[in-house]
Protein backbone atom coordinates (compact mmCIF):
# COMPACT_ATOMS: atom_id res chain seq x y z
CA UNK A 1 193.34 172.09 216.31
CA UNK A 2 194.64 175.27 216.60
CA UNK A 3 193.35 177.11 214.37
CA UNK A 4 190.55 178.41 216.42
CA UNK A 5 193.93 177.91 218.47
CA UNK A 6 196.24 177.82 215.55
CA UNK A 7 199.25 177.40 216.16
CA UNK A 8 206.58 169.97 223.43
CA UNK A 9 206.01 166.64 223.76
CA UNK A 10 208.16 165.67 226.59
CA UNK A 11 211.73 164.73 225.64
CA UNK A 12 213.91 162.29 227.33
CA UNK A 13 217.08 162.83 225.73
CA UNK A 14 218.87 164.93 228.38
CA UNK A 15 220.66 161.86 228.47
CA UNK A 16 222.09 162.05 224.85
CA UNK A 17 223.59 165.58 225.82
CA UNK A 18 226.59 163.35 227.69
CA UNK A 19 226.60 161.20 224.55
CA UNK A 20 228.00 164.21 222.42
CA UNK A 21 231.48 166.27 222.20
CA UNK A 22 231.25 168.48 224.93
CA UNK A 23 231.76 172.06 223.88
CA UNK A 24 232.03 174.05 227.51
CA UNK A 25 231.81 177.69 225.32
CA UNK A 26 231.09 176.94 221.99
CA UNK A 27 227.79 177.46 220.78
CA UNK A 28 227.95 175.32 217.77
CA UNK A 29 225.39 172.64 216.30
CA UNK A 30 226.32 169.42 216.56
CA UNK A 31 227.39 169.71 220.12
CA UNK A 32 226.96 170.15 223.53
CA UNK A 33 227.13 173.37 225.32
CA UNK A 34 227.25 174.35 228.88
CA UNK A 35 225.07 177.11 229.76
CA UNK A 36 227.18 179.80 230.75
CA UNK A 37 225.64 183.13 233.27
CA UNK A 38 223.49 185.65 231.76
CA UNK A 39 222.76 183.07 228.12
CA UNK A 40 220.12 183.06 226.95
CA UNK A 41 218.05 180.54 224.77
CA UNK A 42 217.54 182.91 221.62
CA UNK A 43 221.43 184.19 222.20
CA UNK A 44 222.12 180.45 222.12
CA UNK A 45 220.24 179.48 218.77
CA UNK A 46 221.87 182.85 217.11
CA UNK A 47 225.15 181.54 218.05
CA UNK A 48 224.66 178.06 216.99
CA UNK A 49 222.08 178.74 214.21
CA UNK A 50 222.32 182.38 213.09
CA UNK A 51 218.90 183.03 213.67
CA UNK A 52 216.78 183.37 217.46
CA UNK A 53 214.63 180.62 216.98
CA UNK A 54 215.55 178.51 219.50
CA UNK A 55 212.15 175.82 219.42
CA UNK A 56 215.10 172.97 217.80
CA UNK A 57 217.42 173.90 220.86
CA UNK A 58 213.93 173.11 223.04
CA UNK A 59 212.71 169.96 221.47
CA UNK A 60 215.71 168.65 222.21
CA UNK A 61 215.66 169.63 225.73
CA UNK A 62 212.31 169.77 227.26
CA UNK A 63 213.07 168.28 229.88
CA UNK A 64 216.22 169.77 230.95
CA UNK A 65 214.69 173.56 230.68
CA UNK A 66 211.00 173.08 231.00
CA UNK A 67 210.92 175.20 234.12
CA UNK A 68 214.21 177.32 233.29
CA UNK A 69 213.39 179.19 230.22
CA UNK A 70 213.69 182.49 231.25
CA UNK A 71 216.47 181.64 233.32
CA UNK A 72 218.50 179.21 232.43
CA UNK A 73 221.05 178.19 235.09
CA UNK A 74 224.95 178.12 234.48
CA UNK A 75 226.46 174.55 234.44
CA UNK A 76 223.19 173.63 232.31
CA UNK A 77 224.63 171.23 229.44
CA UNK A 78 222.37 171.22 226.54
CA UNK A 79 222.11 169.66 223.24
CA UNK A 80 222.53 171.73 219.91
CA UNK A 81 221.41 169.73 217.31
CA UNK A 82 222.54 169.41 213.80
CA UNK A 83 221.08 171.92 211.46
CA UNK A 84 219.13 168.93 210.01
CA UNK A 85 217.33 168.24 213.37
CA UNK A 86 220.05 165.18 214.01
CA UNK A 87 220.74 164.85 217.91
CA UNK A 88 224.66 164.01 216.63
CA UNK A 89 226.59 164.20 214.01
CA UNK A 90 226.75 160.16 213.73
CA UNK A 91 222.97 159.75 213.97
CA UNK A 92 220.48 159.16 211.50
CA UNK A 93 217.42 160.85 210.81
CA UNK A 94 214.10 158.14 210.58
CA UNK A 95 216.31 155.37 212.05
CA UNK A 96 214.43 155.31 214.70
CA UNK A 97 211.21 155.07 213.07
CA UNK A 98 212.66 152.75 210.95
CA UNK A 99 213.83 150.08 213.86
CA UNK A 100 210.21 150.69 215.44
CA UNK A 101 208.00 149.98 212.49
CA UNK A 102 209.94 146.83 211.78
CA UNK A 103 208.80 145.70 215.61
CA UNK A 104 205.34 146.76 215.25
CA UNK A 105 205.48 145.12 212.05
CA UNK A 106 206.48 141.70 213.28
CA UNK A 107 204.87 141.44 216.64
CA UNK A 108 201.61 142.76 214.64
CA UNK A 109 198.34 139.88 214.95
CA UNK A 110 196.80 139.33 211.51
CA UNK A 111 194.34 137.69 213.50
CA UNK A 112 193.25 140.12 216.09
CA UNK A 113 189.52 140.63 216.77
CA UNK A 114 188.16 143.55 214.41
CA UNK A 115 187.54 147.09 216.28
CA UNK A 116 185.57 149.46 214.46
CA UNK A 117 188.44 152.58 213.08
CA UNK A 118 188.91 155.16 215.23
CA UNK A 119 188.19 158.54 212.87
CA UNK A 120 190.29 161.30 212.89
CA UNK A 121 189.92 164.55 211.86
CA UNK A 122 192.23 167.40 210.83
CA UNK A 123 192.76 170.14 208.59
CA UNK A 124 195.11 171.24 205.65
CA UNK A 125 197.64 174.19 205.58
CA UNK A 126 198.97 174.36 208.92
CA UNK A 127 203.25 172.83 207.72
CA UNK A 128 204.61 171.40 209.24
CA UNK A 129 201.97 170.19 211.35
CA UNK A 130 199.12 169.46 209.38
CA UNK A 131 198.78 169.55 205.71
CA UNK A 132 198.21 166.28 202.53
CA UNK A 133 200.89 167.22 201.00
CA UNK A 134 203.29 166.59 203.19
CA UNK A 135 204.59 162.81 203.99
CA UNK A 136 202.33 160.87 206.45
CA UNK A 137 200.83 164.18 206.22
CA UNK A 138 202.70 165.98 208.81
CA UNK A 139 204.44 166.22 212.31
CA UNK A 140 201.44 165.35 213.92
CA UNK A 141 199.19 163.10 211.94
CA UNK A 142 202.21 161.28 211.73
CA UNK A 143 202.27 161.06 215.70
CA UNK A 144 198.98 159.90 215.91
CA UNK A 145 198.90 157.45 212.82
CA UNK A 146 201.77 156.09 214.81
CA UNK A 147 200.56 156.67 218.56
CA UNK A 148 197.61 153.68 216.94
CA UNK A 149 201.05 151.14 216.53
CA UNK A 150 202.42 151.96 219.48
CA UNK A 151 202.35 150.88 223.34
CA UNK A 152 200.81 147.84 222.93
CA UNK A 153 198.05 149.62 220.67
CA UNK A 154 197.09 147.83 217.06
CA UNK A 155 194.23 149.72 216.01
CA UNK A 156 192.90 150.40 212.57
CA UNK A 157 192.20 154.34 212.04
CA UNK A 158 190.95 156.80 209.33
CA UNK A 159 192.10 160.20 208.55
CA UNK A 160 189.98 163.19 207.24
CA UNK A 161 191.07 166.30 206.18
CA UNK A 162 188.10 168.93 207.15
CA UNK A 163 189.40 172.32 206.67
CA UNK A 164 187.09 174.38 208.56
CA UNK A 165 188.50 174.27 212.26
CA UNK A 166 185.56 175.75 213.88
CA UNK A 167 183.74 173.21 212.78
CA UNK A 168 185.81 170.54 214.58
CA UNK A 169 184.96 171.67 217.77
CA UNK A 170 181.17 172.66 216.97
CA UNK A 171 179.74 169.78 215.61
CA UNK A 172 182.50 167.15 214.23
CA UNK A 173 183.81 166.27 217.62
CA UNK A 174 180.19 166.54 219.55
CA UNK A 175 178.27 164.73 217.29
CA UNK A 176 179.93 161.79 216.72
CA UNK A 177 180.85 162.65 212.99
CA UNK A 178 185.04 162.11 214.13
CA UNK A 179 186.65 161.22 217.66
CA UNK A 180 189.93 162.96 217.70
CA UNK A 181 191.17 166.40 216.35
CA UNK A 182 194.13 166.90 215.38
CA UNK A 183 195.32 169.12 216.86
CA UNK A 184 194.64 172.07 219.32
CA UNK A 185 196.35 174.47 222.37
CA UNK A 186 195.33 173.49 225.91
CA UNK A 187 194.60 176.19 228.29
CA UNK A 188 195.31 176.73 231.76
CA UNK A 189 192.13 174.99 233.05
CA UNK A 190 193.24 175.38 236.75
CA UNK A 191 192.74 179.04 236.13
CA UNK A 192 189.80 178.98 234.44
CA UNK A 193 188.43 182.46 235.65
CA UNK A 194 190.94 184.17 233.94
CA UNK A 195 190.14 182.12 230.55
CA UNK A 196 188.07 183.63 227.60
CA UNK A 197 184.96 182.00 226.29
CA UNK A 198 186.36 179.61 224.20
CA UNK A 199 189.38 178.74 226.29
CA UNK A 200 186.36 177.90 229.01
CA UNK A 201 184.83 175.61 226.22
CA UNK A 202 187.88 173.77 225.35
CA UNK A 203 188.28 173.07 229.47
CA UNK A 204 184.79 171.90 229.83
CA UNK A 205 183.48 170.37 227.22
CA UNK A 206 186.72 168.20 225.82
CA UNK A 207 188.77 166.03 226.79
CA UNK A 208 193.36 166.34 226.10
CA UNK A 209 195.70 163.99 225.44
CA UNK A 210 199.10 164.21 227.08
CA UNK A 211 201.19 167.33 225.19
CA UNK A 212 202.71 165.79 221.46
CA UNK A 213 204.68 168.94 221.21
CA UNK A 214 205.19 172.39 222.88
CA UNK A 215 205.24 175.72 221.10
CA UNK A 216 207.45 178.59 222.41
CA UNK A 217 205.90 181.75 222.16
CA UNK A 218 208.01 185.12 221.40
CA UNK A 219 207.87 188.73 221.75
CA UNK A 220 209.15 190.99 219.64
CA UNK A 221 209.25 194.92 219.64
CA UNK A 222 210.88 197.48 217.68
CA UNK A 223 214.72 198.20 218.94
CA UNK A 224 213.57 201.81 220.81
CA UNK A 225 209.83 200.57 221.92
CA UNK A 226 209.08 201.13 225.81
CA UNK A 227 208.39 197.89 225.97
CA UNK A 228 211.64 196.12 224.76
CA UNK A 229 213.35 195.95 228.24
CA UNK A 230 210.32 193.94 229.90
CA UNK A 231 211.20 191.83 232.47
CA UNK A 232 207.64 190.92 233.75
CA UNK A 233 204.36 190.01 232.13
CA UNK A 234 202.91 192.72 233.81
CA UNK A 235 205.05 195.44 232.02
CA UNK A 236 203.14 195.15 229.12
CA UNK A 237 200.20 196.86 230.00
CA UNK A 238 198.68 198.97 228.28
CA UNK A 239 200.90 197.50 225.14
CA UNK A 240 198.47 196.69 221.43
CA UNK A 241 199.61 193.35 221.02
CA UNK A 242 199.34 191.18 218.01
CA UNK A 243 198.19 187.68 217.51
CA UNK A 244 196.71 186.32 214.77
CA UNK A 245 193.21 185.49 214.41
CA UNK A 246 192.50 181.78 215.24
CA UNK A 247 195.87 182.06 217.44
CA UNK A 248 195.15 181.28 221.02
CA UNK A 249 195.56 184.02 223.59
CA UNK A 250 194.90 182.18 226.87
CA UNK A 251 198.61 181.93 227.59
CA UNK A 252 198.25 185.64 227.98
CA UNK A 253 195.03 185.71 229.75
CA UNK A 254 196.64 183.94 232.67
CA UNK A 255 199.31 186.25 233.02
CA UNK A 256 196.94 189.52 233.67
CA UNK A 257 196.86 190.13 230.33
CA UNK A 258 193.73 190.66 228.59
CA UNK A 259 190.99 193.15 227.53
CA UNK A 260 190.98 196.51 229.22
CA UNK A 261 194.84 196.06 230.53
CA UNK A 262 195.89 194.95 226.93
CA UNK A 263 194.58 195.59 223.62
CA UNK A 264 195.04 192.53 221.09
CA UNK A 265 195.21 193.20 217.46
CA UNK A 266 194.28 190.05 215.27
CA UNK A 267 194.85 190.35 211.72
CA UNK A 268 194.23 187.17 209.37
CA UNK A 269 198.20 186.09 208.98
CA UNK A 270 201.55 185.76 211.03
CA UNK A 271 203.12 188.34 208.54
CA UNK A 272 200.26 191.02 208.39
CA UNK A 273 201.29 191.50 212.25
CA UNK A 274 205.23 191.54 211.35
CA UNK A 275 204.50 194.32 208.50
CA UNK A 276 202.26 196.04 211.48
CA UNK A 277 204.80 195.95 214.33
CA UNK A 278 207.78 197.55 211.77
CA UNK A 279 205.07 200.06 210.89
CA UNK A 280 204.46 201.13 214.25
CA UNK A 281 200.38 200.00 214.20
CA UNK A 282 200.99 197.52 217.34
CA UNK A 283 203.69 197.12 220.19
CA UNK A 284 204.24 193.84 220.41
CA UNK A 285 204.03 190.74 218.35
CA UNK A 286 203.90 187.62 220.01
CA UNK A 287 203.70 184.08 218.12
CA UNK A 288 205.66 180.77 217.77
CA UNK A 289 209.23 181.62 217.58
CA UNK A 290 209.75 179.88 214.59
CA UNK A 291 207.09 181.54 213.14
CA UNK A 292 208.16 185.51 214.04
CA UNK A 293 211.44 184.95 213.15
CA UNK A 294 210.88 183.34 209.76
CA UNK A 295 208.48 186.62 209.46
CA UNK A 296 211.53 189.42 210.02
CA UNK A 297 214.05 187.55 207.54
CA UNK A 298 211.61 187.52 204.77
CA UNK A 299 210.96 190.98 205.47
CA UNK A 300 214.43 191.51 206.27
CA UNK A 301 214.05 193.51 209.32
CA UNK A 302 215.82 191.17 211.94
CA UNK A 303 217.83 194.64 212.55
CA UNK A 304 215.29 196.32 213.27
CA UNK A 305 213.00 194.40 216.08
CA UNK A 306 214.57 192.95 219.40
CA UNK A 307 213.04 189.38 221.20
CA UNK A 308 212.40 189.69 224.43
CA UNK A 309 215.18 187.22 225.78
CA UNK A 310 213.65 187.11 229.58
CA UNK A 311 210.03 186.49 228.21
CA UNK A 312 208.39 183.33 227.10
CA UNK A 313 205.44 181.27 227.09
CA UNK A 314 204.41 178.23 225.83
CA UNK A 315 201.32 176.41 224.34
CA UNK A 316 201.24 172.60 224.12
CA UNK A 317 199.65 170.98 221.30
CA UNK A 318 197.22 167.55 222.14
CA UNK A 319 194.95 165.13 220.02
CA UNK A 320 191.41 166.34 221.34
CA UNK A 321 187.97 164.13 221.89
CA UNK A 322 184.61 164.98 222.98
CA UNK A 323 183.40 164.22 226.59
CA UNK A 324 180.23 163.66 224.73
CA UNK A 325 181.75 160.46 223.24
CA UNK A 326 181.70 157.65 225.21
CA UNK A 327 184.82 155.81 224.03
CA UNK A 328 186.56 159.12 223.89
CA UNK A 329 188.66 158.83 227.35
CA UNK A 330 189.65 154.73 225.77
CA UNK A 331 190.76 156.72 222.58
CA UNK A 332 192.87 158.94 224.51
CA UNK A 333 194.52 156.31 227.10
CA UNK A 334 195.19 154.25 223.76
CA UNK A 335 197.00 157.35 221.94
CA UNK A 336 198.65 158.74 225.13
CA UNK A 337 199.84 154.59 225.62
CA UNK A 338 201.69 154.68 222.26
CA UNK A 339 203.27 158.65 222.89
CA UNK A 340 204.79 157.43 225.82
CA UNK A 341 206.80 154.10 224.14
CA UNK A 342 207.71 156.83 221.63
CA UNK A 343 209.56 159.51 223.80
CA UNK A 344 210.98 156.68 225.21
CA UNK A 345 212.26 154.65 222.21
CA UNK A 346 213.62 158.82 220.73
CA UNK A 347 210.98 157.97 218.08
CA UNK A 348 208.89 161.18 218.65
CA UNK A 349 211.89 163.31 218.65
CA UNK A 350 212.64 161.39 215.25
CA UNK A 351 209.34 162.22 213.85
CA UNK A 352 209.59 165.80 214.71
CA UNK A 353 213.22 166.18 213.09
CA UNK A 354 212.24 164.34 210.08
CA UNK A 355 209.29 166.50 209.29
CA UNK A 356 210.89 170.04 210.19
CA UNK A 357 213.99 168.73 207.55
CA UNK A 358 211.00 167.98 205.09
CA UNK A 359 209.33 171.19 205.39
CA UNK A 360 213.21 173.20 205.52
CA UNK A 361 213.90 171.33 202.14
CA UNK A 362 210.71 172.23 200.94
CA UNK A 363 210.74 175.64 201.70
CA UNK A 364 214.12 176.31 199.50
């Protein structure tokens, strides 16, 4: 998972940006909008949105801004989607999914040889990703339910729901018991000296698909904290910084920052650290964006913290498989065979708008 490493697929629908009205300086949903100097990508989404979670602004983008999100350059057109998650205002969420199924559906052999399930494996309460109750049961299960229909793949598959994360990675995955989590953080593994044990483990002893989504990471401080006008990683030394437990950390570790230049605080939830930052306890909090930022308007406090706007790292999420297993690498050309006919076809973006507008409605 994540979970252990709690918690972006690539996108190709830069084109779809010169599909849109073009808005040169509005920053409005619905539209396109042409980076202008000095934006930024939360000053965008609070613009467009009313709020500085800009991870909708990204999934629609990744590929456009993968290597630009601290600096995005002027001229840069981007699409704002709908509030829904729609890429226009004409489109349709789960038509895509819709049109796809239908091919599977009739190109599928009733008479193809039989291949033992592959077994999956994830874990409840982690919405939108994860979770039973949610349909297909979530973001991801969905992708890799439908990664088995996809690219030429027409395998049968089970789905487990085991809650205990750890336990994924100790014994489920190593013994045998399942082949694939779903899902967890990759590390850096070319800089695996600056990696903490686990984050070693996870480079060593597994195996990654190709990214199914990517999760920006923010930082917050209070409005008059020291560390509010950062500019580099490295100017938050010395900073207690918040993450909670289960959350990875390596993204940090490869910047220099780690045990004794940084102190890391890891309370059980998201909000515990919100409630500690406005409290003064730690310096920073640093999360998913969507996550900190629904954390300060429950608390009410967006006046009273500032996101880093120059700052930001990111953690991509992967289906995971033993190198212990011996079909494992087949299991992970098969799923990373049917991702890649689904960025193409817009069907993973489809999937990932669908189940954000399931969880939004739900959360009402």
């Amino acid at each position: 998972m994540f979970r252990i490493t709690k918690a972006v697929c690539r996108s190709t629908f830069l084109s779809i940006a010169f599909l849109a009205p073009l808005s040169a300086f509005a920053q409005e949903a619905c539209t396109t909008y042409t980076v202008q100097d000095g934006d930024t990508l939360g000053g965008i989404a609070m613009a467009a949105y009313g709020s500085y979670n800009y991870q909708m602004i990204f999934n629609a983008n990744r590929e456009a801004i993968a290597s630009n999100t601290n600096n995005l350059p002027a001229g840069l057109q981007l699409v704002l989607p709908c509030e829904d998650g729609r890429l226009t205002p004409d489109s349709e969420l789960n038509a895509v999914i819709q049109t796809e199924t239908k091919k599977q559906e009739k190109a599928r052999d009733p008479n193809r040889p039989y291949e033992p399930p592959l077994k999956f494996v994830t874990a409840n309460d982690w919405k939108p990703f994860t979770d039973e109750s949610l349909s297909g049961g979530g973001i991801y299960v969905r992708m890799a339910s439908t990664a088995m229909q996809r690219g030429g793949n027409d395998r049968d598959y089970k789905i487990a729901y085991v809650d205990d994360w750890g336990a994924h990675i100790e014994t489920l995955l190593p013994s045998g018991a399942y082949d694939v989590s779903i899902a967890w953080s990759k590390p850096d593994c070319s800089k695996i000296d600056l990696l903490g044990e686990f984050a070693v483990k996870m480079c060593t002893e597994f195996e990654f698909s190709d990214p199914i989504y990517e999760v920006a990471y923010s930082y917050h401080t209070l409005n008059d904290s020291k560390y509010a006008n950062a500019r580099a990683f490295s100017d938050y030394a010395g900073a207690r910084i918040c993450r909670p437990e289960g959350w990875p950390t390596s993204d940090l570790e490869v910047e220099g920052l780690a045990a004794p230049t940084v102190e890391f605080i890891q309370p059980k939830t998201p909000m515990e650290c919100a409630k500690m930052l406005l409290a003064g306890e730690v310096d920073l909090y640093s999360i998913e964006v969507e996550t900190s930022t629904a954390n300060f308007e429950e608390l009410g406090a967006t006046d009273k913290v500032l996101l880093n706007p120059a700052l930001a790292t990111f953690n991509t999420h992967h289906f995971v498989t033993s190198r212990s297993n011996k079909r494992g690498l087949e299991y992970i050309a098969m799923l990373n065979k049917g991702l890649g006919e689904m960025r193409e076809s817009g069907e993973w973006y489809d999937i990932v708008a669908t189940g954000l507008a399931e969880y939004n409605e739900q959360k009402k």
